[in-house]
N, C-alpha and C. Protein backbone atom coordinates (compact mmCIF):
# COMPACT_ATOMS: atom_id res chain seq x y z
N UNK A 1 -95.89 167.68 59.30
CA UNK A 1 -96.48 167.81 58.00
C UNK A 1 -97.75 166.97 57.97
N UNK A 2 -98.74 167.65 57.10
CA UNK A 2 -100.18 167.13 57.44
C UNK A 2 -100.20 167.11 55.67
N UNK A 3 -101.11 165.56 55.59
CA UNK A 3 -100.91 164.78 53.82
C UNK A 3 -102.33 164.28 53.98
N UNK A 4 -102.70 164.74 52.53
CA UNK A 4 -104.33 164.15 52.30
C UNK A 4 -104.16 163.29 51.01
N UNK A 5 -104.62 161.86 50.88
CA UNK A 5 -104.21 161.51 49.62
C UNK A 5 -105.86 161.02 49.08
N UNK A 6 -105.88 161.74 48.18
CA UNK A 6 -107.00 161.38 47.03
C UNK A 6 -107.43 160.38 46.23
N UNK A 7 -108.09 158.99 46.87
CA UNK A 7 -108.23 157.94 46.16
C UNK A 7 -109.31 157.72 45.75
N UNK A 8 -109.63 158.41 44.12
CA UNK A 8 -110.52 158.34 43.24
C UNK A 8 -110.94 157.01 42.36
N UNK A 9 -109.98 156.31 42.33
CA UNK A 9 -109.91 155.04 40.70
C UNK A 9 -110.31 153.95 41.63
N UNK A 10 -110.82 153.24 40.78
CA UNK A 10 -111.22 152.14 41.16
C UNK A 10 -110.12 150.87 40.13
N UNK A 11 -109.08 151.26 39.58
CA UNK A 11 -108.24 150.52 38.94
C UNK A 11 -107.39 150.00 39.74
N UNK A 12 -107.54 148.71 40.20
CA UNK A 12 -106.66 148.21 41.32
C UNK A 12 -105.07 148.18 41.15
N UNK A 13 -104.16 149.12 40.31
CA UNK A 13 -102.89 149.01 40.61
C UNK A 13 -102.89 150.81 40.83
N UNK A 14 -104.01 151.48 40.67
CA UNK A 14 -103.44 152.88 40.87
C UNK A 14 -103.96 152.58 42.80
N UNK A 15 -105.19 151.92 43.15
CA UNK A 15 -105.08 151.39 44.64
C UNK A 15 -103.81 151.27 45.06
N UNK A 16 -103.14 150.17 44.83
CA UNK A 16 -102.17 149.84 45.39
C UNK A 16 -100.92 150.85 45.50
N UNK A 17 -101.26 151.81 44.35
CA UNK A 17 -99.81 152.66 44.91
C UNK A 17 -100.24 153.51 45.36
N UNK A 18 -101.46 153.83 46.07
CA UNK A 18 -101.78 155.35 46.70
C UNK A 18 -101.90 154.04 48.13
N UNK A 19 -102.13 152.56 48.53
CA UNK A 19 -101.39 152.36 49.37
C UNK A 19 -100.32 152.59 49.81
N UNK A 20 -99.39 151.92 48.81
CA UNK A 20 -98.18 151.66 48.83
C UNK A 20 -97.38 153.39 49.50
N UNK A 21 -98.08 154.34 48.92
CA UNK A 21 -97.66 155.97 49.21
C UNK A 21 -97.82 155.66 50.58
N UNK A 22 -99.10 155.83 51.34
CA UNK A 22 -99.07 155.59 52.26
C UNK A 22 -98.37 155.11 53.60
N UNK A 23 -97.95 153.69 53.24
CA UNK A 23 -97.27 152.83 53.56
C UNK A 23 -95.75 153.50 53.80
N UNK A 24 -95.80 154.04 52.49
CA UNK A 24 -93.89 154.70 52.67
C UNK A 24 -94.10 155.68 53.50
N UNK A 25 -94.73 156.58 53.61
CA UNK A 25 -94.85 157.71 54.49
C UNK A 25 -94.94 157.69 55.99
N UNK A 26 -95.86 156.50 56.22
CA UNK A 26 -95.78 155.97 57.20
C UNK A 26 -94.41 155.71 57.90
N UNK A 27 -93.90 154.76 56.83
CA UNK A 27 -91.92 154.31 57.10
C UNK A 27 -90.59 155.66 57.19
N UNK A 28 -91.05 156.30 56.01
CA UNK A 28 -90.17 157.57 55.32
C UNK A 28 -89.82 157.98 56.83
N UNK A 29 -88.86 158.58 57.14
CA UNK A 29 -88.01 159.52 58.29
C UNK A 29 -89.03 160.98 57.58
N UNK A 30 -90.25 161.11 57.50
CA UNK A 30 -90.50 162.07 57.48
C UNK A 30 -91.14 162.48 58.95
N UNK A 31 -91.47 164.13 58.84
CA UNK A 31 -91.92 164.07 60.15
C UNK A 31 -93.88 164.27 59.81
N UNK A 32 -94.27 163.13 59.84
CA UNK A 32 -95.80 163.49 59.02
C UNK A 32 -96.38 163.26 60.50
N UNK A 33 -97.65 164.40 60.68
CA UNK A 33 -98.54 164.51 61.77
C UNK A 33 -99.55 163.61 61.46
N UNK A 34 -100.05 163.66 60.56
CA UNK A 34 -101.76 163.60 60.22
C UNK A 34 -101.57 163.26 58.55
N UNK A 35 -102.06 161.86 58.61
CA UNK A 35 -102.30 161.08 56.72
C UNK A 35 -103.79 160.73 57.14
N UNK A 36 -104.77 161.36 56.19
CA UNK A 36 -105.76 161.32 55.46
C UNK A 36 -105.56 160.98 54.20
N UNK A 37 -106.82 159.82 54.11
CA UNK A 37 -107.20 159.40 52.85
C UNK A 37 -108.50 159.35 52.24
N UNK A 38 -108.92 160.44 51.50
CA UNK A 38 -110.14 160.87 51.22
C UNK A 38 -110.49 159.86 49.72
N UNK A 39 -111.50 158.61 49.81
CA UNK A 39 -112.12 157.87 49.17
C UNK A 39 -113.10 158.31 48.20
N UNK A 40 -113.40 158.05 47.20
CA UNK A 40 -114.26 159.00 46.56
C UNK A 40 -114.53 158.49 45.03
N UNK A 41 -116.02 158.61 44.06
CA UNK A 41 -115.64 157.88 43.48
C UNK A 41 -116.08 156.51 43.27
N UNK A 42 -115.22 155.88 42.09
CA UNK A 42 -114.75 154.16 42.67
C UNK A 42 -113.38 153.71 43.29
N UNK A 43 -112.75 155.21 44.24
CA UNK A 43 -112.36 154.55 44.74
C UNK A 43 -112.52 154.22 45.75
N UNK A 44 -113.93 154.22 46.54
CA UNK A 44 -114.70 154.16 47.07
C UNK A 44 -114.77 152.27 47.59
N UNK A 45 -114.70 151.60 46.71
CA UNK A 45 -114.41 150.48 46.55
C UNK A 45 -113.14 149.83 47.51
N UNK A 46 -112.11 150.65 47.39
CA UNK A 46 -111.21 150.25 48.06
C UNK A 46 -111.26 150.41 50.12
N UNK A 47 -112.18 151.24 50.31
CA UNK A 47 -112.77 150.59 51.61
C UNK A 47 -114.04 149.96 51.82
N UNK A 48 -114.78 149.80 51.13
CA UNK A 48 -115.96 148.75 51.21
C UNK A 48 -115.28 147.36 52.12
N UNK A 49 -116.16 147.35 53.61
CA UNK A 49 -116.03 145.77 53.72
C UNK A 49 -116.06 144.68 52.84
N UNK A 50 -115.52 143.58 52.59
CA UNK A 50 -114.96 142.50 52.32
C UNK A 50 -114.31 143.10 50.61
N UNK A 51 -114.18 143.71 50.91
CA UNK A 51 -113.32 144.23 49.36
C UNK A 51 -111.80 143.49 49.55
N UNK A 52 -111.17 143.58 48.26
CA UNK A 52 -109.66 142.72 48.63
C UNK A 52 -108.66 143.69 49.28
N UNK A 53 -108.74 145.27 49.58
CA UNK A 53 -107.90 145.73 49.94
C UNK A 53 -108.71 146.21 51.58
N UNK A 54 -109.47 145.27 52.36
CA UNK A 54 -110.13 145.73 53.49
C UNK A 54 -108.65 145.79 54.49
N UNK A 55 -108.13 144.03 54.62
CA UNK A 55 -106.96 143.97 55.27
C UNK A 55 -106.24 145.05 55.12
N UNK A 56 -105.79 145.95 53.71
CA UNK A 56 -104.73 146.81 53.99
C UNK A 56 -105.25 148.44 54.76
N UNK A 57 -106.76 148.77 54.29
CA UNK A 57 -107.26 149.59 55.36
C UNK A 57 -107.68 149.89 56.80
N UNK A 58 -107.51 148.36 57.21
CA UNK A 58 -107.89 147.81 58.56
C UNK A 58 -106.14 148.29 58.98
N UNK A 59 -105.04 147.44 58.69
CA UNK A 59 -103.72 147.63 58.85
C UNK A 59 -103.28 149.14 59.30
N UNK A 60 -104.14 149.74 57.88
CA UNK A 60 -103.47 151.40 58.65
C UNK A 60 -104.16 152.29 59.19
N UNK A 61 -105.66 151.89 58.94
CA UNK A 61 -106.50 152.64 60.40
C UNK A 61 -105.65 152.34 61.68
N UNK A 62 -105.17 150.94 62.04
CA UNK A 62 -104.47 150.63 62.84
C UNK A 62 -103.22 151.64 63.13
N UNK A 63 -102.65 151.59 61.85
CA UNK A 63 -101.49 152.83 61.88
C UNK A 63 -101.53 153.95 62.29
N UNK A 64 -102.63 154.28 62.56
CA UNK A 64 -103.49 155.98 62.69
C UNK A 64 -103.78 156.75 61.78
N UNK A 65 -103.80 155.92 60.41
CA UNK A 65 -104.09 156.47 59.22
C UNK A 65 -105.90 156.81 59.19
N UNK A 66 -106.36 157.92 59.12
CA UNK A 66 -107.68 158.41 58.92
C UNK A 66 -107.96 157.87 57.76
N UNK A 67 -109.39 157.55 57.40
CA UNK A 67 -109.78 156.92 56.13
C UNK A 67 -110.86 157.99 56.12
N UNK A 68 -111.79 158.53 54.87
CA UNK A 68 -112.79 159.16 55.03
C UNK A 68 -113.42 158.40 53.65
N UNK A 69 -115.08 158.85 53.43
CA UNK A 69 -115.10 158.48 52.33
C UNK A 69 -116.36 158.96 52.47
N UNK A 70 -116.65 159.36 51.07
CA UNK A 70 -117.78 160.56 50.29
C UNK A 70 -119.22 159.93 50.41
N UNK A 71 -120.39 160.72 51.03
CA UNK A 71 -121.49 160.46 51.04
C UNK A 71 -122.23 160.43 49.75
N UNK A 72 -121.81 161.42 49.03
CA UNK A 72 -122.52 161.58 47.64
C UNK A 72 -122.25 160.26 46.55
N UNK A 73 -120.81 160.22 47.42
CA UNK A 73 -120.30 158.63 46.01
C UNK A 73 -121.48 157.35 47.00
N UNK A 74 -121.41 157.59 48.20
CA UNK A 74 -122.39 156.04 48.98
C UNK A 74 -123.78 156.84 48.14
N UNK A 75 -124.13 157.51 48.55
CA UNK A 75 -125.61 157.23 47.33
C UNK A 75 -125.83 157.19 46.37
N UNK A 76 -125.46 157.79 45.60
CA UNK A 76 -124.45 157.50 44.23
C UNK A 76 -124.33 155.89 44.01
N UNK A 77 -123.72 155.34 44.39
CA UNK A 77 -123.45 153.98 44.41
C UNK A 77 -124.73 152.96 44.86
N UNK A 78 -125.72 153.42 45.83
CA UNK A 78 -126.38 152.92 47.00
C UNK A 78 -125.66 151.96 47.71
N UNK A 79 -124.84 152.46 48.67
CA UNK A 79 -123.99 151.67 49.31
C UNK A 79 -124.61 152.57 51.09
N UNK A 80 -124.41 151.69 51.94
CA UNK A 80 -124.31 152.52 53.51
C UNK A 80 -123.26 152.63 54.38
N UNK A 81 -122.97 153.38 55.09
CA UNK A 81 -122.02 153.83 55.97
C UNK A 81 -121.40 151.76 56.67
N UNK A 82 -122.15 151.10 56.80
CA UNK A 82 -122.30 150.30 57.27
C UNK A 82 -121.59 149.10 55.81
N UNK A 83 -121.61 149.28 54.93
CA UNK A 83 -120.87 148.65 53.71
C UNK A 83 -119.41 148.95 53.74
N UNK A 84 -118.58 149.79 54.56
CA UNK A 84 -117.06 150.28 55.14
C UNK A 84 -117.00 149.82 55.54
N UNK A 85 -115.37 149.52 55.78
CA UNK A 85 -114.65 148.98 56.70
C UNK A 85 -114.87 149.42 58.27
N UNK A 86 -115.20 149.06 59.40
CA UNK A 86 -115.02 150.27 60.48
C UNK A 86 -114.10 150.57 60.40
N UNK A 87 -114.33 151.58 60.63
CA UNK A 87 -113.36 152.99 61.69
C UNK A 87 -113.13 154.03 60.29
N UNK A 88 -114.01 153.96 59.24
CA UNK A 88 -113.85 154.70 57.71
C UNK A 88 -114.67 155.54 58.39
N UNK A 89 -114.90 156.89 58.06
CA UNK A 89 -115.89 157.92 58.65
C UNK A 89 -115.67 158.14 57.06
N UNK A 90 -117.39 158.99 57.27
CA UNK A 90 -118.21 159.64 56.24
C UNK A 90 -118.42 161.05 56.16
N UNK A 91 -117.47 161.84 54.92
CA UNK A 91 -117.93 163.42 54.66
C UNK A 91 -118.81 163.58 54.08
N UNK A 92 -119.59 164.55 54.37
CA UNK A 92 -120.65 165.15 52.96
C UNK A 92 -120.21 165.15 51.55
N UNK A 93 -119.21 165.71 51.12
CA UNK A 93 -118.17 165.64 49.89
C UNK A 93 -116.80 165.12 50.13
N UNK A 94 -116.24 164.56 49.23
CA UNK A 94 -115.19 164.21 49.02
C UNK A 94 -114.38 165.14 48.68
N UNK A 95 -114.58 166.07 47.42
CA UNK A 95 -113.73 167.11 46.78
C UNK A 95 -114.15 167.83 47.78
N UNK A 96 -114.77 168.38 48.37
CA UNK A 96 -114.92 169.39 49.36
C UNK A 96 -114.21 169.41 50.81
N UNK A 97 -113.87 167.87 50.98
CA UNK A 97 -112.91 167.41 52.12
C UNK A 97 -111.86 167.72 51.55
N UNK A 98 -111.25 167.45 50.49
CA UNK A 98 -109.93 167.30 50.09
C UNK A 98 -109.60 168.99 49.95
N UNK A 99 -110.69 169.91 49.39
CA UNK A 99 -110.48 171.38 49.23
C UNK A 99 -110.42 171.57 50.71
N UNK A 100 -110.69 171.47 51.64
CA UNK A 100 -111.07 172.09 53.13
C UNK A 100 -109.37 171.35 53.56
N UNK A 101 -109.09 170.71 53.63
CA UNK A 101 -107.79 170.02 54.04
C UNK A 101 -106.51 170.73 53.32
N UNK A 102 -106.81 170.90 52.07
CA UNK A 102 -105.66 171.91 51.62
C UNK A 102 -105.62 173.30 52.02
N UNK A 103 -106.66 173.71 52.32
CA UNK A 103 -106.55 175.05 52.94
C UNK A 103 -106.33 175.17 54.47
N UNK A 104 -106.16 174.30 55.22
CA UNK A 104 -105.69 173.96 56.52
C UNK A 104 -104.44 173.67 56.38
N UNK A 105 -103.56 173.30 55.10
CA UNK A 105 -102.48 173.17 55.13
C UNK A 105 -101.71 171.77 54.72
N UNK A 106 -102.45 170.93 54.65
CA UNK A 106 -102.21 169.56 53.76
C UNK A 106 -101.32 169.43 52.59
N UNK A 107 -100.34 168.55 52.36
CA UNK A 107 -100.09 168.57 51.11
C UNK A 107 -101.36 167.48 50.77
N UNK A 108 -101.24 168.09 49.39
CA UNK A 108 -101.81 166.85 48.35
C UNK A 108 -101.30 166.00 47.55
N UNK A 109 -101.86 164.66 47.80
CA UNK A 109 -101.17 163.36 46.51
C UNK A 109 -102.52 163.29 46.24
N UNK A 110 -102.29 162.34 44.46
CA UNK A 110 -103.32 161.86 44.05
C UNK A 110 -102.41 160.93 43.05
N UNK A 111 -102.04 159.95 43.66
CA UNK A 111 -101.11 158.52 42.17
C UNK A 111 -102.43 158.60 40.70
């Protein structure tokens, strides 16, 4: 099973539970192939280097968790590819990643 989770808010407890999702899925006896997490937004914020949740995106890039995050929100913002955490890669769109991933077969979360 292939999971895209949509982290739009920049409200640090809806962060923490589209971690925390993560995190369980990771653990869950499920059989998950492929967790994407499409950034977007302010929640965009939540992979920015030295942000307070860098450690937990560093942790599950480690995990093999894909991070992506929206070009339109970095200019938008004026932020650079280089203001991420490494190993965050950059789509053209965000909603357009998250539409292209569901039609490949993804479920979708969004806490």
């Amino acid at each position: 099973m292939d999971v895209v989770v949509h982290l739009i808010s920049g409200i640090g407890g809806e962060q923490d539970t589209s971690f925390a999702i993560v995190e369980n899925l990771l653990d869950a006896d499920a059989d998950i192939d492929e967790l994407v997490v499409v950034a977007q937004s302010q929640g965009i914020e939540a992979v920015t280097a030295g942000g307070e949740t860098e450690h937990k995106v560093r942790s599950l890039l480690d995990a093999g968790v894909s991070f992506v995050a929206c070009r339109n929100t970095l200019d938008t913002m004026d932020l650079d590819e280089s203001d991420l955490v490494d190993g965050v890669d950059v789509v053209p769109e965000g909603a357009v990643e998250v539409i292209r991933l569901q039609t490949e077969g993804y479920a979708y979360l969004r806490p």
